[in-house]
PDB file of N, CA and C in Angstrom:
ATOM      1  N   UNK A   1     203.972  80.307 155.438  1.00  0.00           N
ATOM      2  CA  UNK A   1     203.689  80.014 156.811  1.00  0.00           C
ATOM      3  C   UNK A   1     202.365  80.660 157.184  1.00  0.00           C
ATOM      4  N   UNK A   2     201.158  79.962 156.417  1.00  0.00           N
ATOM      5  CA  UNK A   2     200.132  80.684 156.900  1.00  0.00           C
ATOM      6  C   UNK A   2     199.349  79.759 157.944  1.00  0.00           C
ATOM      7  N   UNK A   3     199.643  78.986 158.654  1.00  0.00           N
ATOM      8  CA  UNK A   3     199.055  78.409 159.318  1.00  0.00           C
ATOM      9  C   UNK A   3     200.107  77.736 160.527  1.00  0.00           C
ATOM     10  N   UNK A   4     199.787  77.900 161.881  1.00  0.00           N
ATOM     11  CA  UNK A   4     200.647  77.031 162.642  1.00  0.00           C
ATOM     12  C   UNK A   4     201.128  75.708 162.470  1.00  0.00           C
ATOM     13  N   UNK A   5     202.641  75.245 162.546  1.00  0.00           N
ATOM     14  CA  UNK A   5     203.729  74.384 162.842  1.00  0.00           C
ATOM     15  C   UNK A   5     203.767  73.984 163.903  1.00  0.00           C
ATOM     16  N   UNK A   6     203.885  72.591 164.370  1.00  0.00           N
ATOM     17  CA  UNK A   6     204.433  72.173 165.504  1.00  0.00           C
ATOM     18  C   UNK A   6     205.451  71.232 165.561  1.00  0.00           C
ATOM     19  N   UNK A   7     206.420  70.757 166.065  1.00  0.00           N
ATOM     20  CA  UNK A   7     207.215  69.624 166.092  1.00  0.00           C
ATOM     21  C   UNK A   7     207.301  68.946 167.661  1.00  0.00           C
ATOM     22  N   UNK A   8     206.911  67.741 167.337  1.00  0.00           N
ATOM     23  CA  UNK A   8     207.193  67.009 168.989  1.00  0.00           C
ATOM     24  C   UNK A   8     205.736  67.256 169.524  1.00  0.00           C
ATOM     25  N   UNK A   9     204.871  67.365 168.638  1.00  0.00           N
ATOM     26  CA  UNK A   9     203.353  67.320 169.302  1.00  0.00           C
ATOM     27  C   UNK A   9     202.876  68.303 168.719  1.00  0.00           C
ATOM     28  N   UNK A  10     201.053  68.078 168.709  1.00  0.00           N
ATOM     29  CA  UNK A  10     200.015  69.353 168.256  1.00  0.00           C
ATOM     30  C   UNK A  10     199.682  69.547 169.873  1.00  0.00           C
ATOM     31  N   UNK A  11     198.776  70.697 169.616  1.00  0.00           N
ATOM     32  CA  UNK A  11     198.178  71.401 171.041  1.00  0.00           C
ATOM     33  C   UNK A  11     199.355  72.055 172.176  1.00  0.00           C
ATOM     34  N   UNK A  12     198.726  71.924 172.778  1.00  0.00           N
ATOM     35  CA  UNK A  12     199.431  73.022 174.052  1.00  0.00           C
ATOM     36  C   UNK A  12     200.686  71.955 174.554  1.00  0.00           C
ATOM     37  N   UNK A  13     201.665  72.848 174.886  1.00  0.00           N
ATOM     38  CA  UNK A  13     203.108  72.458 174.921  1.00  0.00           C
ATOM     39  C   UNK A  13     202.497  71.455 176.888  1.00  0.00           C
ATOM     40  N   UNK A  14     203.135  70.598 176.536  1.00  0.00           N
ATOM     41  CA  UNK A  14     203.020  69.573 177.850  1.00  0.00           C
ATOM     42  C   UNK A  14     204.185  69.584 178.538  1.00  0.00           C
ATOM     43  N   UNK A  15     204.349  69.460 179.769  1.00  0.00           N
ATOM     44  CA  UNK A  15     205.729  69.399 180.463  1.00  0.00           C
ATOM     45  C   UNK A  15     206.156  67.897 180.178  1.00  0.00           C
ATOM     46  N   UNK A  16     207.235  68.353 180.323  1.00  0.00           N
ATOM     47  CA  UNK A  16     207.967  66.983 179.774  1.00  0.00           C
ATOM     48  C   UNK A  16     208.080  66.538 178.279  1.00  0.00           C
ATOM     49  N   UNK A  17     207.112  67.479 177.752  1.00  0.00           N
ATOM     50  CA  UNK A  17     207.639  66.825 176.257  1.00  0.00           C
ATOM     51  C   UNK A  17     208.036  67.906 175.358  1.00  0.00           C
ATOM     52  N   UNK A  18     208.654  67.941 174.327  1.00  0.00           N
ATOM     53  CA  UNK A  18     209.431  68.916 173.454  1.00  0.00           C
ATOM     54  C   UNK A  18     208.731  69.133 172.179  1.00  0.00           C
ATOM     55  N   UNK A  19     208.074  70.743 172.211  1.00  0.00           N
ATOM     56  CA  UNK A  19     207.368  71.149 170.858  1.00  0.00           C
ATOM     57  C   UNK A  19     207.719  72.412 170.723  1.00  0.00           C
ATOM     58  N   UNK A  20     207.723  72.363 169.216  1.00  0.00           N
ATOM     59  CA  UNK A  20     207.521  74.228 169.019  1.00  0.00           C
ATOM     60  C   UNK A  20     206.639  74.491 168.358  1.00  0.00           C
ATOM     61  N   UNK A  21     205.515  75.351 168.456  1.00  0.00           N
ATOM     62  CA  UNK A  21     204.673  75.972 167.565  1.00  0.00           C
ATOM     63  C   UNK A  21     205.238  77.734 167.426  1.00  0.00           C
ATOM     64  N   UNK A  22     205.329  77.389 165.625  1.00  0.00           N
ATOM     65  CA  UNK A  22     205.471  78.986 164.873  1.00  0.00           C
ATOM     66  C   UNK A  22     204.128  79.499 164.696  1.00  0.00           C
ATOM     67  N   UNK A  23     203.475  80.590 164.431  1.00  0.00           N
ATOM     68  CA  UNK A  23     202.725  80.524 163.864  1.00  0.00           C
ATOM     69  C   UNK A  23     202.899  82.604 163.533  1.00  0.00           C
ATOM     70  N   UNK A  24     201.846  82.417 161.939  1.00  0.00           N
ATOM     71  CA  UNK A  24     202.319  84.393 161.573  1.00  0.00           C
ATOM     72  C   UNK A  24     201.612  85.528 162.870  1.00  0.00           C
ATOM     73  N   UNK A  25     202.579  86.660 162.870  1.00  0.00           N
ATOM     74  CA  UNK A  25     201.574  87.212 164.189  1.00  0.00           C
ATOM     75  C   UNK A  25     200.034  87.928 163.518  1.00  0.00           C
ATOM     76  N   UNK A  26     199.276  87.796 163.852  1.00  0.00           N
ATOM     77  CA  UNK A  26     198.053  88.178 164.120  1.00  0.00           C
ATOM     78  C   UNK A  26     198.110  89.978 163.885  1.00  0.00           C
ATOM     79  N   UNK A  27     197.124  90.375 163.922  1.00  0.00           N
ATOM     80  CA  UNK A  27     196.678  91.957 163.141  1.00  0.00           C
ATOM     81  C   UNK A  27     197.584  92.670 162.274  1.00  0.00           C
ATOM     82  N   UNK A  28     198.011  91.553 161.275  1.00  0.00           N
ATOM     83  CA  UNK A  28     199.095  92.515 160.376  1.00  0.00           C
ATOM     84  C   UNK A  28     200.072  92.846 160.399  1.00  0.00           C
ATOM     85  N   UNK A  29     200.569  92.676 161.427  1.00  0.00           N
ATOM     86  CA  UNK A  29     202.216  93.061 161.836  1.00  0.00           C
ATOM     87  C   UNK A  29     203.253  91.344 161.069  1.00  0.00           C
ATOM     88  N   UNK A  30     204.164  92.324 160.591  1.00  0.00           N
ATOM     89  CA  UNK A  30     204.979  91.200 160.079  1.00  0.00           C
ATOM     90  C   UNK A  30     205.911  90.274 160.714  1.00  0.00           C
ATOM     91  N   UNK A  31     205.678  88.994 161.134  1.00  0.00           N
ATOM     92  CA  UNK A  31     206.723  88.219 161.839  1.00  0.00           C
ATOM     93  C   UNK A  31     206.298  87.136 162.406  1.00  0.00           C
ATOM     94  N   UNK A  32     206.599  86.585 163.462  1.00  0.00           N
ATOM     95  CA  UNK A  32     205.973  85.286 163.829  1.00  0.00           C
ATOM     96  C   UNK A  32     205.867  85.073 165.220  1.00  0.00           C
ATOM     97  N   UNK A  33     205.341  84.034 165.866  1.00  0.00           N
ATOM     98  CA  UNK A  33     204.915  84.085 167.417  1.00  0.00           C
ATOM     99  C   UNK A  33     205.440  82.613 167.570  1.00  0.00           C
ATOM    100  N   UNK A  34     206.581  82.157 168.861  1.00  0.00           N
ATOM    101  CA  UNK A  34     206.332  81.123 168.793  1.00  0.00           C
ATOM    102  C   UNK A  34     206.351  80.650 170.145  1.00  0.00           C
ATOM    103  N   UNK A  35     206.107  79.401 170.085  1.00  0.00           N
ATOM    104  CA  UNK A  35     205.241  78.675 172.109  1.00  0.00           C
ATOM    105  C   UNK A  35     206.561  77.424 172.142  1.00  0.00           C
ATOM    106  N   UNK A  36     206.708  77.194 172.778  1.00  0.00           N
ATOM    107  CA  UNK A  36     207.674  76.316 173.133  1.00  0.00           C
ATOM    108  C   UNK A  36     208.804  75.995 173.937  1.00  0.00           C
ATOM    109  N   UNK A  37     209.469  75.495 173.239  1.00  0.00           N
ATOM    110  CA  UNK A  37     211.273  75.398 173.180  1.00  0.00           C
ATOM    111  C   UNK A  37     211.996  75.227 172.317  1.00  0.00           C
ATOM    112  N   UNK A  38     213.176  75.910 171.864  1.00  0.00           N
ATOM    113  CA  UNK A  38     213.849  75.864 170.702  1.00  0.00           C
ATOM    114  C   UNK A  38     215.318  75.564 171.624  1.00  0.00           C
ATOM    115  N   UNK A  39     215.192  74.020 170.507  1.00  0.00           N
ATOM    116  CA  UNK A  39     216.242  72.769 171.371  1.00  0.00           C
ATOM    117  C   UNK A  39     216.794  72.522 170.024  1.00  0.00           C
ATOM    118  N   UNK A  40     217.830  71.118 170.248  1.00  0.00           N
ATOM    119  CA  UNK A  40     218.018  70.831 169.121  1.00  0.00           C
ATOM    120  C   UNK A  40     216.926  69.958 168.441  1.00  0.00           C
ATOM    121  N   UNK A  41     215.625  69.519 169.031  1.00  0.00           N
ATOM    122  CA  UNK A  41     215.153  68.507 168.245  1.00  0.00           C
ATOM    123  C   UNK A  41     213.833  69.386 167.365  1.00  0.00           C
ATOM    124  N   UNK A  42     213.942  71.116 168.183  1.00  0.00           N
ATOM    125  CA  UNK A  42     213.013  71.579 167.518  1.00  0.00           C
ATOM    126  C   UNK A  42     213.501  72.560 166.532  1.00  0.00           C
ATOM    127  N   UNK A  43     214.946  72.381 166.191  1.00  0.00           N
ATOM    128  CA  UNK A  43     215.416  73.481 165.431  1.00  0.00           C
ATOM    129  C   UNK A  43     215.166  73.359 163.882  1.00  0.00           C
ATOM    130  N   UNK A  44     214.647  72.239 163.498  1.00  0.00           N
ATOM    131  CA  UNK A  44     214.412  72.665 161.956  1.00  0.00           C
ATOM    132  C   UNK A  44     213.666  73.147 161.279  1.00  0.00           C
ATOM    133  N   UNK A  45     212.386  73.105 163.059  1.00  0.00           N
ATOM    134  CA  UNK A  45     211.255  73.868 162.667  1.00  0.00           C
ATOM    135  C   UNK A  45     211.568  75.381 163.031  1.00  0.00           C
ATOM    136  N   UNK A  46     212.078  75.930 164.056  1.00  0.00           N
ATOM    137  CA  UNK A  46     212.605  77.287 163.718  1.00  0.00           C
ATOM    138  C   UNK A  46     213.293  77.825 162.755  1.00  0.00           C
ATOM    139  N   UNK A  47     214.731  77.493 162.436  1.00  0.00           N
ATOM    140  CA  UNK A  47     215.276  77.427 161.025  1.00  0.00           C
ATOM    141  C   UNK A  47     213.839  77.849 159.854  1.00  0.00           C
ATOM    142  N   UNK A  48     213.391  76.638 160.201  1.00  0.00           N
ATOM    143  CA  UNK A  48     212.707  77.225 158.908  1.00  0.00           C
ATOM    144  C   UNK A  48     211.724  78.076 158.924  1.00  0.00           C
ATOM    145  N   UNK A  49     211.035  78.623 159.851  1.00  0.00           N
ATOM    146  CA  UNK A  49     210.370  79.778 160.301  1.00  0.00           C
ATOM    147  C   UNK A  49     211.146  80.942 160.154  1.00  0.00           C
ATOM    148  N   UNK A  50     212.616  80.668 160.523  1.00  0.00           N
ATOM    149  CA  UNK A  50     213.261  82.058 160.451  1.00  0.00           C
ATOM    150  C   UNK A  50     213.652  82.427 159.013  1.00  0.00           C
ATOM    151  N   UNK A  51     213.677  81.391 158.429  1.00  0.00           N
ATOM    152  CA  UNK A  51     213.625  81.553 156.545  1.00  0.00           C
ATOM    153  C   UNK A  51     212.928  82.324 155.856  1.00  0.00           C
ATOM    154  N   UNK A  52     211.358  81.997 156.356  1.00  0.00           N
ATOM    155  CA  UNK A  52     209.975  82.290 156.130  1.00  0.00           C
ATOM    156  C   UNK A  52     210.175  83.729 156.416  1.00  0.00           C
ATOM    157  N   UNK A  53     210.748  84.141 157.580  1.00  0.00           N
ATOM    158  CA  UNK A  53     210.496  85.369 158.059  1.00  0.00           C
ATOM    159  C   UNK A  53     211.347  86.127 157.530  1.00  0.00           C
ATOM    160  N   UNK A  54     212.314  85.904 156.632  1.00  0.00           N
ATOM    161  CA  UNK A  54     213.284  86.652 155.927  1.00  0.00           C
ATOM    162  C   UNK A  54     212.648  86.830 154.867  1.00  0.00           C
ATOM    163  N   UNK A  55     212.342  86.095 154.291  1.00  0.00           N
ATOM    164  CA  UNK A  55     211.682  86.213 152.668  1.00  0.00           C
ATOM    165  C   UNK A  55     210.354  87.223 152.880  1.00  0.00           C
ATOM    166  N   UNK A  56     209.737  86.885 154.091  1.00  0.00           N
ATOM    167  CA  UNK A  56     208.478  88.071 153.755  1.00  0.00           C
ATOM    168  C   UNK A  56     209.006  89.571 154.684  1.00  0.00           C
ATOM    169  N   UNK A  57     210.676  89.786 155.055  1.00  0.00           N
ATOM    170  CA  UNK A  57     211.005  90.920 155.723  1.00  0.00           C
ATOM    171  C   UNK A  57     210.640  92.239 154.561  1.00  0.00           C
ATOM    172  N   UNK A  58     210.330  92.924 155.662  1.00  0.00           N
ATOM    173  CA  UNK A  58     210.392  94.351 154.755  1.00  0.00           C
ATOM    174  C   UNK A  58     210.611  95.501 155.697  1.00  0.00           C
ATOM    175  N   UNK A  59     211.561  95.610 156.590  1.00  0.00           N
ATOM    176  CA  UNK A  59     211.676  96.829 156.915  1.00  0.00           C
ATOM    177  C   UNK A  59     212.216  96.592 158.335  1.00  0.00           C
ATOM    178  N   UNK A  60     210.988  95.938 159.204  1.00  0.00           N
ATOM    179  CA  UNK A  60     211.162  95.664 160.381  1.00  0.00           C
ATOM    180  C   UNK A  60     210.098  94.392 160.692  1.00  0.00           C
ATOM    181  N   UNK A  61     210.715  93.404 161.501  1.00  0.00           N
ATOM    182  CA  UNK A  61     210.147  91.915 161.512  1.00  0.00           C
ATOM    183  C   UNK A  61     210.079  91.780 163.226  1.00  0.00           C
ATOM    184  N   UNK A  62     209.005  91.189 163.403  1.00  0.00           N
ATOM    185  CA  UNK A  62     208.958  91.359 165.007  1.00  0.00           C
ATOM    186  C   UNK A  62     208.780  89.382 165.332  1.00  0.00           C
ATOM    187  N   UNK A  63     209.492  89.305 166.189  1.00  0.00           N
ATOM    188  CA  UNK A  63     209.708  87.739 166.848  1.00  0.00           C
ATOM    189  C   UNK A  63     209.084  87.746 168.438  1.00  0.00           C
ATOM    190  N   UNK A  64     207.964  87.325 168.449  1.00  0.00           N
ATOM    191  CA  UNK A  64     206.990  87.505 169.761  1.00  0.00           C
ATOM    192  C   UNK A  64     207.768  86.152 170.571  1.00  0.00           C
ATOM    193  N   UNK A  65     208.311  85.633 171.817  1.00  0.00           N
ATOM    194  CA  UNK A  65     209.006  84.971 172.322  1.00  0.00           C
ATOM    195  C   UNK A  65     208.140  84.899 173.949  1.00  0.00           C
ATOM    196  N   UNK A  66     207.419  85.236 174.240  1.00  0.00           N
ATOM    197  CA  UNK A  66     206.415  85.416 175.381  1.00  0.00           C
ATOM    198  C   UNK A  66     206.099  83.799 175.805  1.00  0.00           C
ATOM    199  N   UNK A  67     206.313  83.132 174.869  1.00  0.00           N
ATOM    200  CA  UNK A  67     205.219  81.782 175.455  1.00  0.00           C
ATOM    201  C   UNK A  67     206.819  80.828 175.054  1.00  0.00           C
ATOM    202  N   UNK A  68     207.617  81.058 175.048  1.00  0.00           N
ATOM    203  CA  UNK A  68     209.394  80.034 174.814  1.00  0.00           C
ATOM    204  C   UNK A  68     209.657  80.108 176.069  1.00  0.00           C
ATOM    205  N   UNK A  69     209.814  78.470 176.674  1.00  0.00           N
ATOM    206  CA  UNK A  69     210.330  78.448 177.522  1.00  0.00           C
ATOM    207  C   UNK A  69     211.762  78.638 177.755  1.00  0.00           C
ATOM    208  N   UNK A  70     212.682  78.064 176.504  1.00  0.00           N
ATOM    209  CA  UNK A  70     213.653  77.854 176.476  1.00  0.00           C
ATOM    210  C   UNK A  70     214.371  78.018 174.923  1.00  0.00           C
ATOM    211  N   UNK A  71     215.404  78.583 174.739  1.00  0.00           N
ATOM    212  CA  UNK A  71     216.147  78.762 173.544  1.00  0.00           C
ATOM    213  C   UNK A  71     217.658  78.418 173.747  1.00  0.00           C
ATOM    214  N   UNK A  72     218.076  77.460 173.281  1.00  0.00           N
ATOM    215  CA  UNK A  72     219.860  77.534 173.164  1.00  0.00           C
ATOM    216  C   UNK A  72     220.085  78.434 172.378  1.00  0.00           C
ATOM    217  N   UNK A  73     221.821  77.919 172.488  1.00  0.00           N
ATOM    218  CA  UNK A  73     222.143  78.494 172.046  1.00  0.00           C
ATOM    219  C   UNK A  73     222.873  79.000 170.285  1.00  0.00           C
ATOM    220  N   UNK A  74     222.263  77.955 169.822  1.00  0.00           N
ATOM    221  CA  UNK A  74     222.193  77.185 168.558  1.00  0.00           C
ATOM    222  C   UNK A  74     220.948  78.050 168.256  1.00  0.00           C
ATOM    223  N   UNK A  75     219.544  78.284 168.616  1.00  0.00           N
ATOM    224  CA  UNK A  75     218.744  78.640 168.556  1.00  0.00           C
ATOM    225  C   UNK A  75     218.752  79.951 168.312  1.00  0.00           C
ATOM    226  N   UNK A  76     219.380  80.845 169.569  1.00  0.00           N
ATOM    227  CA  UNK A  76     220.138  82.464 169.335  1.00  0.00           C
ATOM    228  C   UNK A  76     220.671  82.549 168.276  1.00  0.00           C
ATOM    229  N   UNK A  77     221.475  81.851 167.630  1.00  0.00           N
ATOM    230  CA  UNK A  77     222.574  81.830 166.342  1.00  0.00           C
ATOM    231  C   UNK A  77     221.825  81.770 165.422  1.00  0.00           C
ATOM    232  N   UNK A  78     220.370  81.205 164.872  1.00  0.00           N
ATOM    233  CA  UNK A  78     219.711  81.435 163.497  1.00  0.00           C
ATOM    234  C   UNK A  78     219.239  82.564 163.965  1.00  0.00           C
ATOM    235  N   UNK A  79     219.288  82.808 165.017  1.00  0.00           N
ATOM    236  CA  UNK A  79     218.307  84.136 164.449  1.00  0.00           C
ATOM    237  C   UNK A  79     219.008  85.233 164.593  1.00  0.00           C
ATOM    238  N   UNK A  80     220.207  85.736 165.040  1.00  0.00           N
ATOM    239  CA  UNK A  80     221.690  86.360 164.801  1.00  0.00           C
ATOM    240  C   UNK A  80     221.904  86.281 163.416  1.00  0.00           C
ATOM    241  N   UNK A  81     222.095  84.995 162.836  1.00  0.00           N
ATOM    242  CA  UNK A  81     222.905  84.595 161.626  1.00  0.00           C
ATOM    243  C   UNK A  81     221.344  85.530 160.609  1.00  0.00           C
ATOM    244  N   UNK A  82     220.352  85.306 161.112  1.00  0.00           N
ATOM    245  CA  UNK A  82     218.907  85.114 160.034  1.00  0.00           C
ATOM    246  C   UNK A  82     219.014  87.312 159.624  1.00  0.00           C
ATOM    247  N   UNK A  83     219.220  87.652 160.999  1.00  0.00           N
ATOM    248  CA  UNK A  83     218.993  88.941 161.242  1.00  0.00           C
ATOM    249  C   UNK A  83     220.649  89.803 160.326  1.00  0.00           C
ATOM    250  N   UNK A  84     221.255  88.922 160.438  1.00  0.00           N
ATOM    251  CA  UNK A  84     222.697  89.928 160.032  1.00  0.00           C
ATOM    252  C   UNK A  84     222.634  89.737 158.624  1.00  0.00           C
ATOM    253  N   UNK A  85     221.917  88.471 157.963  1.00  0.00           N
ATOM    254  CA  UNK A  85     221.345  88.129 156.434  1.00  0.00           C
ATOM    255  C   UNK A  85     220.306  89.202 155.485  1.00  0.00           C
ATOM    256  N   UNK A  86     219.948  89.661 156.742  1.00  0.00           N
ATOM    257  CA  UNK A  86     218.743  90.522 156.278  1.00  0.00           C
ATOM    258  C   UNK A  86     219.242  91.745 154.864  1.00  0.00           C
ATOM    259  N   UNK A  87     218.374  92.248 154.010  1.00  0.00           N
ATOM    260  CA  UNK A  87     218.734  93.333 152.895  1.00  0.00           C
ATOM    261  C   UNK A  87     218.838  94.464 153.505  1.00  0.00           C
ATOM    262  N   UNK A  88     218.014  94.768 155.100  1.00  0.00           N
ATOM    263  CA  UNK A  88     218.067  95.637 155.543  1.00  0.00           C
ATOM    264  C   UNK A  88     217.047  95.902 156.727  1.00  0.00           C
ATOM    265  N   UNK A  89     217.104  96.719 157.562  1.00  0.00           N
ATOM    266  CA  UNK A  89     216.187  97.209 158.531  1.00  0.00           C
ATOM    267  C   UNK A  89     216.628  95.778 159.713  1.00  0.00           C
ATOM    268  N   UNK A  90     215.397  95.462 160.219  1.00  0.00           N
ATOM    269  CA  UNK A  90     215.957  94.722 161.822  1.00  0.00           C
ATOM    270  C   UNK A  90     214.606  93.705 162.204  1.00  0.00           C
ATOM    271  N   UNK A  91     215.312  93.169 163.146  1.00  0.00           N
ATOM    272  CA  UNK A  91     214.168  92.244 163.840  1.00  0.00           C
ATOM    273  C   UNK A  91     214.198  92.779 165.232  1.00  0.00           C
ATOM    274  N   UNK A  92     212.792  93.042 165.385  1.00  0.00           N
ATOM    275  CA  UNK A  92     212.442  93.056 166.879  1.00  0.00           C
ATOM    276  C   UNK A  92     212.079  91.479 167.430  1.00  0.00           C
ATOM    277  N   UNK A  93     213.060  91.440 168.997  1.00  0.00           N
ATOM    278  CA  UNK A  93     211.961  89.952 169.570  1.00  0.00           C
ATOM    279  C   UNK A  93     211.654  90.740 170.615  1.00  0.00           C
ATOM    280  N   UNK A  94     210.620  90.491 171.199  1.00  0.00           N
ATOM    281  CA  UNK A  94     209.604  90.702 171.925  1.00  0.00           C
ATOM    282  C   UNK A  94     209.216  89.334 173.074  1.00  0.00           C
ATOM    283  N   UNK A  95     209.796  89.796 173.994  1.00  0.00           N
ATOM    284  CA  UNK A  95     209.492  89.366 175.624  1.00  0.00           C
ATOM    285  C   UNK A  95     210.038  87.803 175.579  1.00  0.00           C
ATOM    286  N   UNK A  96     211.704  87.511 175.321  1.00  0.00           N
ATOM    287  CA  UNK A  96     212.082  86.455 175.071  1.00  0.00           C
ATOM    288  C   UNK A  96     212.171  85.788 175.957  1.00  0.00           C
ATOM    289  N   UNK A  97     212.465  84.522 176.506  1.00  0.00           N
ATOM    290  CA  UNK A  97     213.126  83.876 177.522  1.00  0.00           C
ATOM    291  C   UNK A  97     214.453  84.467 178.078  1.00  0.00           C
ATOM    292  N   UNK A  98     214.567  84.353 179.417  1.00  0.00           N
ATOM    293  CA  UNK A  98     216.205  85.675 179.821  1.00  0.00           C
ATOM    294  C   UNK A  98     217.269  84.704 179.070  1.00  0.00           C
ATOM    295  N   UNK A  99     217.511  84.016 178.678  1.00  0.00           N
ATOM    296  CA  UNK A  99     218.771  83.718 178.060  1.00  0.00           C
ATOM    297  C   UNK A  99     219.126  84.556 177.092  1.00  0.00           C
ATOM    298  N   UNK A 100     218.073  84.466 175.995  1.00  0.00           N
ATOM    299  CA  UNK A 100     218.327  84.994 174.655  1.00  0.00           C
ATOM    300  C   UNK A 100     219.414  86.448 174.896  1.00  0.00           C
ATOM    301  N   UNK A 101     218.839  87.315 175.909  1.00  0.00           N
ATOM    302  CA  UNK A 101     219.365  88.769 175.516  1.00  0.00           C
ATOM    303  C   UNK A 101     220.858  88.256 176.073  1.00  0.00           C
ATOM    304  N   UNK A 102     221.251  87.546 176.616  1.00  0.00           N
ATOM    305  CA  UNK A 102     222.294  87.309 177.634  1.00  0.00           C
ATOM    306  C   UNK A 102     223.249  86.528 176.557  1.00  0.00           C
ATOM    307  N   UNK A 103     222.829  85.579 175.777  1.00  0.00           N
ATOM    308  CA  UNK A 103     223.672  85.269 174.573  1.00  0.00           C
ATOM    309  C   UNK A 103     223.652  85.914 173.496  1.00  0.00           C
ATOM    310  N   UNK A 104     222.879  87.021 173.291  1.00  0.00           N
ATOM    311  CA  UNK A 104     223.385  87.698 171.869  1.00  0.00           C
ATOM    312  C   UNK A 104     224.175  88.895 172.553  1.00  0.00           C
ATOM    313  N   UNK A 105     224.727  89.429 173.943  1.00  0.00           N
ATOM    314  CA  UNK A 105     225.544  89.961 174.388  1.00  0.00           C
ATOM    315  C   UNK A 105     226.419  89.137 173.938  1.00  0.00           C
ATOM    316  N   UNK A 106     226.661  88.021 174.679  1.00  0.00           N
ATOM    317  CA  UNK A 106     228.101  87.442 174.670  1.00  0.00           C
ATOM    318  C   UNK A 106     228.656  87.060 173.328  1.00  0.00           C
ATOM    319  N   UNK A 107     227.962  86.597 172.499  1.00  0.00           N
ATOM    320  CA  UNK A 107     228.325  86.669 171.144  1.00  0.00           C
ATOM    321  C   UNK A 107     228.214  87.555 170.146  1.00  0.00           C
ATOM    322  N   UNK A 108     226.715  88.131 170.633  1.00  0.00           N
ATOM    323  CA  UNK A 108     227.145  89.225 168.961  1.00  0.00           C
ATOM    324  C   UNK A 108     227.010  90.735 170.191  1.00  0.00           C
ATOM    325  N   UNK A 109     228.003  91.086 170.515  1.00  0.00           N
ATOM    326  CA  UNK A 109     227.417  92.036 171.375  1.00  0.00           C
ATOM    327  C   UNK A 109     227.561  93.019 170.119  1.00  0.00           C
ATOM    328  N   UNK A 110     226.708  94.422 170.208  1.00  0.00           N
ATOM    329  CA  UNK A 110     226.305  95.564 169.275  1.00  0.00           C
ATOM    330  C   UNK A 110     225.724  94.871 167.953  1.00  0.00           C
ATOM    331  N   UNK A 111     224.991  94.035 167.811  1.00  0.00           N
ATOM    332  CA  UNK A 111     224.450  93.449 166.406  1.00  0.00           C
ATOM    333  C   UNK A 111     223.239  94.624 166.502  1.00  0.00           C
ATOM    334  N   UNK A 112     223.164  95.113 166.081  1.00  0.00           N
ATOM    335  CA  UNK A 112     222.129  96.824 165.726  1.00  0.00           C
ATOM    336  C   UNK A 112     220.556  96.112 164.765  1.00  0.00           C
ATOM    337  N   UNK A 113     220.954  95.046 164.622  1.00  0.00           N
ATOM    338  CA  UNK A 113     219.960  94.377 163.831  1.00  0.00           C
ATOM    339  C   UNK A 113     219.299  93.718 164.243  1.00  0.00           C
ATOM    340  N   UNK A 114     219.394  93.672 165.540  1.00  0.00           N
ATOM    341  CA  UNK A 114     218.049  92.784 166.436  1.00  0.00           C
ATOM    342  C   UNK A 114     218.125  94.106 167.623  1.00  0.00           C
ATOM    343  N   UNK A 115     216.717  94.241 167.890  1.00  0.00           N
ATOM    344  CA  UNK A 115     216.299  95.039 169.233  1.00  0.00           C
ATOM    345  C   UNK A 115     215.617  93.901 169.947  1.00  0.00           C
ATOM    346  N   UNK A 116     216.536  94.026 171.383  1.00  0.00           N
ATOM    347  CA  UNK A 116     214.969  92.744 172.508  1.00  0.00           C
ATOM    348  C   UNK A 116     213.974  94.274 173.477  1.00  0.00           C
ATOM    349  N   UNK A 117     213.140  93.713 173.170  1.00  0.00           N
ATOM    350  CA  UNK A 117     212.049  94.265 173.729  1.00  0.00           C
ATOM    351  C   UNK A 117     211.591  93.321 175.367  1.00  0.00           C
ATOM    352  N   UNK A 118     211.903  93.643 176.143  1.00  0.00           N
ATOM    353  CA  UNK A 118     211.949  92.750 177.515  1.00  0.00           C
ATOM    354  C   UNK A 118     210.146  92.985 177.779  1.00  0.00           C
TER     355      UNK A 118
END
């Protein structure tokens, strides 16, 4: 994943229409940044970002969420399911949409393997 992904369009996310761009974070830090919405029509491109981001984990993996408008809850669940997969250490997300922290309460409440960073 060395270069940005989009599904449902290139360029800047348009209202009304459904994209996600992944892309790796910037100055070295390990993990990924993504702009969008994570729906069902954009989940295979997360899925597979969150793959990406397992295979290059090493310790601690940071998920930048600042520019997501929206995440189901299908969406919460790979990255629950991606994070409890892990060999070890955790994923930070960083400044998610308010759902996210509100469904990994209700479902995984105490998962020690994801920190949200509000």
């Amino acid at each position: 994943m060395d270069a940005p992904h989009a599904v449902g369009g290139a360029g800047a996310v348009a209202p009304g229409k459904v994209a996600l761009e992944v892309s790796p974070l910037p100055g070295g830090r390990s993990g990924i940044r993504a702009r969008g919405e994570i729906s069902a029509l954009t989940r295979p491109s997360w899925e597979q970002a969150l793959t990406e981001l397992a295979r290059r984990h090493a310790g601690v993996s940071y998920v930048e969420l600042a520019d997501v408008v929206f995440v189901d809850v299908a969406g919460v669940s790979a990255l629950a399911i991606t994070a409890m997969n892990l060999p070890g250490g955790r994923v930070v997300v960083e400044h998610p949409p308010p759902q996210l922290p509100r469904v990994l309460e209700m479902f995984w409440p105490g998962l020690d393997r994801i920190e949200v960073v509000l």
